[in-house]
Protein backbone atom coordinates (compact mmCIF):
# COMPACT_ATOMS: atom_id res chain seq x y z
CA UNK A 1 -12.42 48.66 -82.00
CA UNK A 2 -12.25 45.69 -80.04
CA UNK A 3 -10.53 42.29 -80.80
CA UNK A 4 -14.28 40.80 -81.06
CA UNK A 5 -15.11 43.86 -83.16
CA UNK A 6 -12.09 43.06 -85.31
CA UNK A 7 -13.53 39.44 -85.98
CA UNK A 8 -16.36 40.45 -86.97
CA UNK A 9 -14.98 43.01 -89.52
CA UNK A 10 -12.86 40.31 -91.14
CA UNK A 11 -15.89 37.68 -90.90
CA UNK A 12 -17.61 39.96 -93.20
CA UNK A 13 -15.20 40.90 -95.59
CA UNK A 14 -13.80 37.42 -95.84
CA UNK A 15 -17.00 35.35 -96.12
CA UNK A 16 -15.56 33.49 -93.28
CA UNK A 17 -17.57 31.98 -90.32
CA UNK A 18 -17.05 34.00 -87.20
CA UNK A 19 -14.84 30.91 -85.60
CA UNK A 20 -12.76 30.47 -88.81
CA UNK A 21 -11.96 34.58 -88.42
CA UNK A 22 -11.00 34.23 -84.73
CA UNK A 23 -8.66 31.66 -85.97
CA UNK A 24 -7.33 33.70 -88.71
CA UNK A 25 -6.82 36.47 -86.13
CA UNK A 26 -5.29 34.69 -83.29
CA UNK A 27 -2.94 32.88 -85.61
CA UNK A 28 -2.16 36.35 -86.87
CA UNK A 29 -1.21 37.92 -83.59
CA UNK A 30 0.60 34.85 -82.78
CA UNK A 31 3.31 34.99 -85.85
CA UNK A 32 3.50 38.60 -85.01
CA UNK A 33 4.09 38.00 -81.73
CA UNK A 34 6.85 35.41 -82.36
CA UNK A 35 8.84 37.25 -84.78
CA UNK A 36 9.20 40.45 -82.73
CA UNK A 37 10.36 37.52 -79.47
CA UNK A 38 13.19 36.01 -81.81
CA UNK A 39 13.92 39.80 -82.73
CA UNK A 40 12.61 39.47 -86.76
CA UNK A 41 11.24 41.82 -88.95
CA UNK A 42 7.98 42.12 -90.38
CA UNK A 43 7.54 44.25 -93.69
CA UNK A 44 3.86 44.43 -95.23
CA UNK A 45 4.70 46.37 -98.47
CA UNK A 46 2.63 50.18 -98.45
CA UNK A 47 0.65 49.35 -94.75
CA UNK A 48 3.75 49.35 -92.47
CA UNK A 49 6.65 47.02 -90.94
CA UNK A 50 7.15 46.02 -87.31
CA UNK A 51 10.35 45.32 -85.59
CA UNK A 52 11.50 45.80 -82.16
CA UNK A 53 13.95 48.56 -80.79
CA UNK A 54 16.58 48.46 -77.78
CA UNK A 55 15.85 51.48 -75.27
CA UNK A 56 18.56 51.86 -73.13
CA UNK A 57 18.76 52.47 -69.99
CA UNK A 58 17.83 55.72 -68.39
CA UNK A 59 17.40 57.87 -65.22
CA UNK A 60 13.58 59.17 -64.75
CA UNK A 61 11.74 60.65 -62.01
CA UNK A 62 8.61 58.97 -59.86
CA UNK A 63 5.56 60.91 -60.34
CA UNK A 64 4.44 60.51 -57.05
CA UNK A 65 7.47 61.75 -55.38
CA UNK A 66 8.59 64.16 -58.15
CA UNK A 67 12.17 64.56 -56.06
CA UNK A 68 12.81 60.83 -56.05
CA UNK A 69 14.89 59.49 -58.98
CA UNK A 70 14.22 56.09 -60.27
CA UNK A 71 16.73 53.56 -62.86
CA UNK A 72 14.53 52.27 -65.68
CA UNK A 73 16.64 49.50 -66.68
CA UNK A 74 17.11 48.68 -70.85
CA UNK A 75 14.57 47.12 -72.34
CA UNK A 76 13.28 45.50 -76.07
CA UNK A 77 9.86 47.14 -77.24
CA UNK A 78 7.87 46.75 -79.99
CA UNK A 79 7.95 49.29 -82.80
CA UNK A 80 5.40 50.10 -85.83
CA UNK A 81 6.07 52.22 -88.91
CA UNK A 82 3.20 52.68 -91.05
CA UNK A 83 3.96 52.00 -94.60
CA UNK A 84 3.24 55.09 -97.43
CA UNK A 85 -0.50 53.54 -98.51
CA UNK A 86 -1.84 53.30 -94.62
CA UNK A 87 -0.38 56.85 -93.85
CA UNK A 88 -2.51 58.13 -97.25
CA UNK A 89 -6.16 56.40 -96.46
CA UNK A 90 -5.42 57.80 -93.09
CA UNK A 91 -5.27 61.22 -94.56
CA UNK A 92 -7.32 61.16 -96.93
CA UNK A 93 -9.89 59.88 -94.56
C-alpha cells in the first residue's frame, strides 16, 4: 500500500475529504517522526509502541569484496513492537 493508497483508506473510513486525510496523515508521520528525533516513546495501547534503539558499533564484511572488512559506526534506529491486538487480526487474518 502506498502513502496515496493510505489516504484514500482513511478518506473513506473517516468521511474526510481526500486533502483533510493527507493532512491527518502527514501530521501523523510528522509527530512520529519527532518523537523518535528527541529519543521519546510512543505507546498505542494493543496496536504497538515505537521507540528508537542504540546499535553499536560493529565490524562487517563488504559484499562486493567478501575479504574486505568494513567499521559500521553506532547508530540510533527506529524500532516497532506490535502491540497484542495488531499481532491477533494479523493472525487471525
Amino acid at each position: 500500500m502506498t502513502k496515496q493508497e493510505f489516504v484514500d483508506a482513511v478518506a473513506s473510513k473517516s468521511n474526510l475529504s481526500r486533502r483533510d486525510a493527507s493532512a491527518a496523515v502527514d501530521a501523523f508521520l510528522d509527530c512520529v517522526t519527532d518523537a523518535l528525533k528527541s529519543r521519546d516513546t510512543i505507546t498505542f495501547t494493543g496496536f504497538g509502541k515505537f521507540s528508537t534503539a542504540d546499535r553499536a558499533a560493529r565490524e562487517g564484511v563488504n559484499p562486493r569484496s567478501p575479504g574486505e572488512k568494513v567499521h559500521i559506526p553506532a547508530a540510533t534506529v527506529p524500532k516497532f513492537s506490535a502491540g497484542s491486538q495488531l499481532k491477533a487480526a494479523v493472525k487471525g487474518g
